[in-house]
PDB file of N, CA and C in Angstrom:
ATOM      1  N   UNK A   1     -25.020  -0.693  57.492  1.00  0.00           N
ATOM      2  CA  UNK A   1     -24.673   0.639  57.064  1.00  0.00           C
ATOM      3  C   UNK A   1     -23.162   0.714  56.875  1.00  0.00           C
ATOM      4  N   UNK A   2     -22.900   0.850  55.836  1.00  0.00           N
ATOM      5  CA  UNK A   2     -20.975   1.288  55.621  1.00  0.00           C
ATOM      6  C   UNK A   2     -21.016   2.820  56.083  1.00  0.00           C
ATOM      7  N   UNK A   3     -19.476   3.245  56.141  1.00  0.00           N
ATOM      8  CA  UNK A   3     -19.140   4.286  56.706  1.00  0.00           C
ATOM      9  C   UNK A   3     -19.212   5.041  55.724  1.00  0.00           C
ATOM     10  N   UNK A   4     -19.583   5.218  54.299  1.00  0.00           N
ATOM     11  CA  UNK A   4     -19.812   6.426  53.745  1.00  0.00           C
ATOM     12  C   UNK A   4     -21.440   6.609  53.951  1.00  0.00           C
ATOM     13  N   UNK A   5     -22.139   5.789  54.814  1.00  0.00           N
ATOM     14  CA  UNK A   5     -23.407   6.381  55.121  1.00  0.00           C
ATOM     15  C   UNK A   5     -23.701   7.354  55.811  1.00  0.00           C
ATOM     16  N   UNK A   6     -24.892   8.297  55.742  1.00  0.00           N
ATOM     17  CA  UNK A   6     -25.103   9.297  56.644  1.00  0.00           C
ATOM     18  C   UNK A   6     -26.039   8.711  56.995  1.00  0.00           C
ATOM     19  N   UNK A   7     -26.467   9.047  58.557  1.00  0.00           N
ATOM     20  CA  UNK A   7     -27.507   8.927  59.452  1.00  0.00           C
ATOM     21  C   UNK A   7     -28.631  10.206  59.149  1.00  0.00           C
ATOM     22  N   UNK A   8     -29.638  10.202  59.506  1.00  0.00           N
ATOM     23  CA  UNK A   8     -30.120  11.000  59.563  1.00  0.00           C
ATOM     24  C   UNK A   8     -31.566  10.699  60.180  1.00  0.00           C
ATOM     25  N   UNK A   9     -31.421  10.694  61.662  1.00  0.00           N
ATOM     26  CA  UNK A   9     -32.400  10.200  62.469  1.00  0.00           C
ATOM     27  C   UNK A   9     -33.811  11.221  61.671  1.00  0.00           C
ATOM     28  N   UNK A  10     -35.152  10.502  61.923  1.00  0.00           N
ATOM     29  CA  UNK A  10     -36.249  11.268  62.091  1.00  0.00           C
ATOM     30  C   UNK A  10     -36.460  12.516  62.944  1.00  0.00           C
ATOM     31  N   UNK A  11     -36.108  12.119  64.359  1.00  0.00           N
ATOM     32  CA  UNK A  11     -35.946  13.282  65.196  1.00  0.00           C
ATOM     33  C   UNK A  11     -35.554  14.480  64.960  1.00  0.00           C
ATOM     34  N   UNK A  12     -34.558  14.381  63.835  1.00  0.00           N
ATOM     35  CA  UNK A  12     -33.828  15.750  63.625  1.00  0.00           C
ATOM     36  C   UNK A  12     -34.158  16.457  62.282  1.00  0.00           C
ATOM     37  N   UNK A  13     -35.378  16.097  61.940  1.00  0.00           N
ATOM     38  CA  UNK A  13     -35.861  16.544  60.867  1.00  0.00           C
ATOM     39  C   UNK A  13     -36.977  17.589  60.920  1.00  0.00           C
ATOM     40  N   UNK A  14     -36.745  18.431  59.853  1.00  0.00           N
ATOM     41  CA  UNK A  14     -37.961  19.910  59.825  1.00  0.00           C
ATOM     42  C   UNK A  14     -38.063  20.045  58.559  1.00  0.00           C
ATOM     43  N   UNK A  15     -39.517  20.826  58.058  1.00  0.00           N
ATOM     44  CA  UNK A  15     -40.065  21.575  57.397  1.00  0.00           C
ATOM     45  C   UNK A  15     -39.530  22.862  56.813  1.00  0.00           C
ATOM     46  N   UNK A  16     -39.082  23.430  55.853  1.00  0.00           N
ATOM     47  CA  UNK A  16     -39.023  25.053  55.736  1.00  0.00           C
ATOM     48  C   UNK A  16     -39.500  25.136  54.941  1.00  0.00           C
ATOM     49  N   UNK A  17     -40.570  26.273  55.038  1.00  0.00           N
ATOM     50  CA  UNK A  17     -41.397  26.772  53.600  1.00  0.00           C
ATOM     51  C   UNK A  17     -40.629  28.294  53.721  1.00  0.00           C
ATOM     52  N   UNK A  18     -40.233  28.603  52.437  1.00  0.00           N
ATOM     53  CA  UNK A  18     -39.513  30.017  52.188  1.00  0.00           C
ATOM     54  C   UNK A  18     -41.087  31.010  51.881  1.00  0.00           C
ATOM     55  N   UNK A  19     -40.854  31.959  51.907  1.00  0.00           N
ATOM     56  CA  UNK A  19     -42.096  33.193  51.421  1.00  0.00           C
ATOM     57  C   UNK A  19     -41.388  33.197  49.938  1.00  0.00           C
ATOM     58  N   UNK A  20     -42.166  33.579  49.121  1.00  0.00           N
ATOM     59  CA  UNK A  20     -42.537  33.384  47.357  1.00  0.00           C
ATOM     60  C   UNK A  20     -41.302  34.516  47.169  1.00  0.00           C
ATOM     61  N   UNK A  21     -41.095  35.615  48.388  1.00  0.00           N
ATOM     62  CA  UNK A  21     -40.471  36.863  47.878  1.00  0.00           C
ATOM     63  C   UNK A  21     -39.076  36.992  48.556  1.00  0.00           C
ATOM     64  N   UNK A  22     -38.702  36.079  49.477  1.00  0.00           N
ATOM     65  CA  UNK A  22     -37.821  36.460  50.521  1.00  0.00           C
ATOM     66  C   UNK A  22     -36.590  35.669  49.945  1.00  0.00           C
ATOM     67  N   UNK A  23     -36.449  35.374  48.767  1.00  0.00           N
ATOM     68  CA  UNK A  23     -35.034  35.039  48.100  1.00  0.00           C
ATOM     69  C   UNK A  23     -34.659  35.797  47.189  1.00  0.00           C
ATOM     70  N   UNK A  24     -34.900  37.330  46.797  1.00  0.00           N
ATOM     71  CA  UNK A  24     -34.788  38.092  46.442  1.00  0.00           C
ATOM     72  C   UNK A  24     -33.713  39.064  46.900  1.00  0.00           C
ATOM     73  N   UNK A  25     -33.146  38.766  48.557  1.00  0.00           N
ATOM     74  CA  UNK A  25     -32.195  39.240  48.865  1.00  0.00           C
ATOM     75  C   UNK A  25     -31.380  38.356  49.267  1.00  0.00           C
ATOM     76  N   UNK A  26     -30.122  38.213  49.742  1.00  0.00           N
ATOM     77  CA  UNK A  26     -29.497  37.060  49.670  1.00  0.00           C
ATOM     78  C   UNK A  26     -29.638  37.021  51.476  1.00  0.00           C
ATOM     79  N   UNK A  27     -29.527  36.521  51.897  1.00  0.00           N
ATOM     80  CA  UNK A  27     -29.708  35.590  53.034  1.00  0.00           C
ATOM     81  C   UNK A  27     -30.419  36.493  54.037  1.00  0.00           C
ATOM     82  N   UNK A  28     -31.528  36.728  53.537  1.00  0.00           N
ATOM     83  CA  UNK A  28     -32.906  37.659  53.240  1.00  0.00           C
ATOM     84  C   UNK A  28     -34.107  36.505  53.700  1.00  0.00           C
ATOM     85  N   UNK A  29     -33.978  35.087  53.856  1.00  0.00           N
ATOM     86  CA  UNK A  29     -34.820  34.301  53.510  1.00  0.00           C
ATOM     87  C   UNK A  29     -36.078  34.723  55.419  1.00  0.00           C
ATOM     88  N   UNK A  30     -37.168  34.299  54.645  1.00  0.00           N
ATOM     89  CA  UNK A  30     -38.325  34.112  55.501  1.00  0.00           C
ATOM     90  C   UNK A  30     -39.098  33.539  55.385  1.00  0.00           C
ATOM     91  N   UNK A  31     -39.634  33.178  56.245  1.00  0.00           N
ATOM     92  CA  UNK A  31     -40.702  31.695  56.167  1.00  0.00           C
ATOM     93  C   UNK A  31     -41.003  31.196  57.203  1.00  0.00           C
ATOM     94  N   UNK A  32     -41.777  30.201  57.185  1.00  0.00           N
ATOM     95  CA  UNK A  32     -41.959  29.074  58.508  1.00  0.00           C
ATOM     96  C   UNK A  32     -41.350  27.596  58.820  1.00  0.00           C
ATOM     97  N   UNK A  33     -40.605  27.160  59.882  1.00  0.00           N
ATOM     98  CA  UNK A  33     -40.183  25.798  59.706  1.00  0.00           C
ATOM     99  C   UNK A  33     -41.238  25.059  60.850  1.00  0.00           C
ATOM    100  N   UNK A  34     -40.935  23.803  61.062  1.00  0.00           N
ATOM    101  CA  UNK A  34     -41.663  23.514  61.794  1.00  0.00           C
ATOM    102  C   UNK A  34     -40.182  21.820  61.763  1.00  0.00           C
ATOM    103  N   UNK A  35     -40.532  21.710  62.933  1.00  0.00           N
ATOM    104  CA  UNK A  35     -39.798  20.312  63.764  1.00  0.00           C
ATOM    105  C   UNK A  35     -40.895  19.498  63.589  1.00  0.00           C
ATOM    106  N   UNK A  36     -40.506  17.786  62.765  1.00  0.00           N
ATOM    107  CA  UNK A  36     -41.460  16.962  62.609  1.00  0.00           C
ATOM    108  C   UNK A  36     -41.932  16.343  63.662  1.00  0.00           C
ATOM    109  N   UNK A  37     -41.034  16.098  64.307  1.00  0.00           N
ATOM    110  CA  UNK A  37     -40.797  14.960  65.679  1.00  0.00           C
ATOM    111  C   UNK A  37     -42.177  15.724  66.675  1.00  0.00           C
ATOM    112  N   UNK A  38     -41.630  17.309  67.264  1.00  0.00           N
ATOM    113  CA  UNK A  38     -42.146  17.397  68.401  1.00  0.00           C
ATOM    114  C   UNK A  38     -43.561  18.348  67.880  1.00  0.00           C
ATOM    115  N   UNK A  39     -43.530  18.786  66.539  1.00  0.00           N
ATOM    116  CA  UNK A  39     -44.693  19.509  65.756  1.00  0.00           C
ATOM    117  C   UNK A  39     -44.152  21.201  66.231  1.00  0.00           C
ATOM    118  N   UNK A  40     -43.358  21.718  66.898  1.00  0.00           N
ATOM    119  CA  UNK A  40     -43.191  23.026  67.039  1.00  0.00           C
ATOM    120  C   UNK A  40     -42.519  23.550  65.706  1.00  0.00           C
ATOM    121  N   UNK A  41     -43.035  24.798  65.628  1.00  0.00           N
ATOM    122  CA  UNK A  41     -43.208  25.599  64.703  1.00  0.00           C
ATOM    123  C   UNK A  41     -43.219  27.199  65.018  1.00  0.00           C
ATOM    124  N   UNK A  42     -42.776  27.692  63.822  1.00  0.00           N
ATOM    125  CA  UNK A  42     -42.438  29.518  64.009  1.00  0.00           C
ATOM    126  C   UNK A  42     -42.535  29.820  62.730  1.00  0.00           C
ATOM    127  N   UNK A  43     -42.631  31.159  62.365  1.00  0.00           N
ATOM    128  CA  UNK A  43     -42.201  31.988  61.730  1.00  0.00           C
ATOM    129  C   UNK A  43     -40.793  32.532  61.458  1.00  0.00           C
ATOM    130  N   UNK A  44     -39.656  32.851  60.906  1.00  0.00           N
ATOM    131  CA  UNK A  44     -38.969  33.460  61.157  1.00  0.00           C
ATOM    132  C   UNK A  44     -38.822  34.452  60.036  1.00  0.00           C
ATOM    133  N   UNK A  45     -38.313  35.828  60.748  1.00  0.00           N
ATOM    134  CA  UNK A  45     -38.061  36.696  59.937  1.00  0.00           C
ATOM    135  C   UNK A  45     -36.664  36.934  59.086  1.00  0.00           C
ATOM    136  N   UNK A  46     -35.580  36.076  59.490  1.00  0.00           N
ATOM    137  CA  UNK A  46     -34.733  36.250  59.009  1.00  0.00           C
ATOM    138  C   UNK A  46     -33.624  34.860  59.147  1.00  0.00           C
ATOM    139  N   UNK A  47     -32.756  34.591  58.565  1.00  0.00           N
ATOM    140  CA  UNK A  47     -32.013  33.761  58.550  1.00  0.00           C
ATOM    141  C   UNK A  47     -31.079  33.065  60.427  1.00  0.00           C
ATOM    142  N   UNK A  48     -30.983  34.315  60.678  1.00  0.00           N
ATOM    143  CA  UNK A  48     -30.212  34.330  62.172  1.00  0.00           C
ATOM    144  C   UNK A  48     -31.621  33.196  63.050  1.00  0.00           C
ATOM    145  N   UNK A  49     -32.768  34.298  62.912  1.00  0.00           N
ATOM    146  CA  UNK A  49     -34.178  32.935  63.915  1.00  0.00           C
ATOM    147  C   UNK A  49     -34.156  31.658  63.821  1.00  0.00           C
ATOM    148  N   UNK A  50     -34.072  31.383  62.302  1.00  0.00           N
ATOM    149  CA  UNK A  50     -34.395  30.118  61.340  1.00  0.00           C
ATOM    150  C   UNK A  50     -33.406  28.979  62.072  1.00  0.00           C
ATOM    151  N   UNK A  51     -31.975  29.432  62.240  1.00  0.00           N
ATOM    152  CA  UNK A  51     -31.153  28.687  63.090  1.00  0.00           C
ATOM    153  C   UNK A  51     -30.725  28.569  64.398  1.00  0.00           C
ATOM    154  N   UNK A  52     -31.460  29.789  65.128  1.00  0.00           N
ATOM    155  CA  UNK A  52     -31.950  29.826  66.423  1.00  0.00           C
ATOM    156  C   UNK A  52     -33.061  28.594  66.659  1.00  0.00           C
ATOM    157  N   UNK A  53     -34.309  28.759  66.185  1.00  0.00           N
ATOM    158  CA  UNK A  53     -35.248  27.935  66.479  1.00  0.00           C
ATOM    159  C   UNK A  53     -34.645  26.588  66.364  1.00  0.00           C
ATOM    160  N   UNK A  54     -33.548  26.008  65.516  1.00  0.00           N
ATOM    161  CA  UNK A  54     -33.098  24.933  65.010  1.00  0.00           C
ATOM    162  C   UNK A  54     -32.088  24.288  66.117  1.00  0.00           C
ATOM    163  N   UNK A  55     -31.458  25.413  66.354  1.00  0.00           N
ATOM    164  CA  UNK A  55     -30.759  24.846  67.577  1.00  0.00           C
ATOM    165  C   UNK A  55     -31.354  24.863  68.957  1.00  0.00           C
ATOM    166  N   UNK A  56     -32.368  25.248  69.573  1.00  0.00           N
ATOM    167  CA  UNK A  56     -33.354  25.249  70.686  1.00  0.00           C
ATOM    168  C   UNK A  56     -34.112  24.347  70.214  1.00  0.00           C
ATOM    169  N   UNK A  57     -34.578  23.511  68.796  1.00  0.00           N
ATOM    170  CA  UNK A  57     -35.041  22.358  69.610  1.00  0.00           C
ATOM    171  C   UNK A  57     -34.646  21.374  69.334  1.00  0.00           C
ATOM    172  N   UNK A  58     -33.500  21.396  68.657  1.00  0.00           N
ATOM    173  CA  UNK A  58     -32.139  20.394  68.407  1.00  0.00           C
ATOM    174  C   UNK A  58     -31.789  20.224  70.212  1.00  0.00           C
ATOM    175  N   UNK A  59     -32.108  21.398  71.301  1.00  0.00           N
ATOM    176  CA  UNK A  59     -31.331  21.268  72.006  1.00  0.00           C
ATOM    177  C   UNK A  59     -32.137  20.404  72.933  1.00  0.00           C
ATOM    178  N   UNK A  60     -33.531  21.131  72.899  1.00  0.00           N
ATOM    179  CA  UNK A  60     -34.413  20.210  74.027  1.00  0.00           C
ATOM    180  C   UNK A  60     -35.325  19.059  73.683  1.00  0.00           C
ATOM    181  N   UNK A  61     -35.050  18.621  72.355  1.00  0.00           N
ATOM    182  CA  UNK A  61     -35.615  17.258  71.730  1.00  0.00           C
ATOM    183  C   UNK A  61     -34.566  16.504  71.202  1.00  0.00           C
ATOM    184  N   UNK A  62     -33.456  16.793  71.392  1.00  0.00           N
ATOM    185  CA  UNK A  62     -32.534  15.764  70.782  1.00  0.00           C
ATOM    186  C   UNK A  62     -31.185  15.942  71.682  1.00  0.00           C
ATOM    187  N   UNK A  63     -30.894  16.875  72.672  1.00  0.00           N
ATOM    188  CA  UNK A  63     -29.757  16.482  73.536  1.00  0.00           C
ATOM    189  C   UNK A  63     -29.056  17.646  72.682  1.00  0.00           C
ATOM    190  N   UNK A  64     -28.444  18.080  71.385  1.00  0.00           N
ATOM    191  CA  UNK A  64     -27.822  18.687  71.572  1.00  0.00           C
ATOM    192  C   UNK A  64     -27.905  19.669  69.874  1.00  0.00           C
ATOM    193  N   UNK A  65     -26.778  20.689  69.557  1.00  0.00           N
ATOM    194  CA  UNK A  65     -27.048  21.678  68.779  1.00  0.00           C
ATOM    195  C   UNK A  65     -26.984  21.378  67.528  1.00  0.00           C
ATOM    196  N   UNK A  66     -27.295  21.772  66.125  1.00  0.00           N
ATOM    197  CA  UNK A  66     -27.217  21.513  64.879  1.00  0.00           C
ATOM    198  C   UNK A  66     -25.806  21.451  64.428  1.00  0.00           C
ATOM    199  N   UNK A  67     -25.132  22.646  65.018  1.00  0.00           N
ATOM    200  CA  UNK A  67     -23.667  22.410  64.282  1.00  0.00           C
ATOM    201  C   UNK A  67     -22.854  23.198  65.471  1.00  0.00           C
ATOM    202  N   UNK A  68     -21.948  22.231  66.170  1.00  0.00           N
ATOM    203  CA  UNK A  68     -21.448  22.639  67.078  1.00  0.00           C
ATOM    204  C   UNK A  68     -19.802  24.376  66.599  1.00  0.00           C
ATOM    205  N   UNK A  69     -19.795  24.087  65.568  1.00  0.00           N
ATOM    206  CA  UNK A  69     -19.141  25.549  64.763  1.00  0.00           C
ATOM    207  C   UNK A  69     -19.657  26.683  65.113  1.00  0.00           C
ATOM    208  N   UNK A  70     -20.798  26.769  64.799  1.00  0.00           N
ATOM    209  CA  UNK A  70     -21.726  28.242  65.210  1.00  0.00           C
ATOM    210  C   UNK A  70     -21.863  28.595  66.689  1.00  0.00           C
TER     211      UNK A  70
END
């Protein structure tokens, strides 16, 4: 791997399906994601959940948060 590679373990990978209607407002989005690794899954109603859920199980299946900024 050279250093302009990105990693991108399996572990840290998910699903998002958007709703057909929820890009109609801008960061409006809703849908379901789901974590491949551990199979957990939600709903979220809004953008704020979507990266909640992401970082809770970034936190307890992989050690630590999606983007330490937020």
């Amino acid at each position: 791997m050279t250093k302009n590679d990105v990693s991108l373990p399996s572990n840290r990978a998910f699903v998002i399906q958007l709703q057909a209607n929820s890009m109609t407002t801008k960061f409006r989005h809703r849908g379901r994601i789901e974590h491949l690794a551990s199979g957990r899954a939600m709903h979220f109603p809004d953008e704020d959940q979507l990266w909640e859920f992401v970082d809770g199980v970034l936190a307890r299946e992989c050690g630590g948060k999606s983007d330490p900024e937020r």
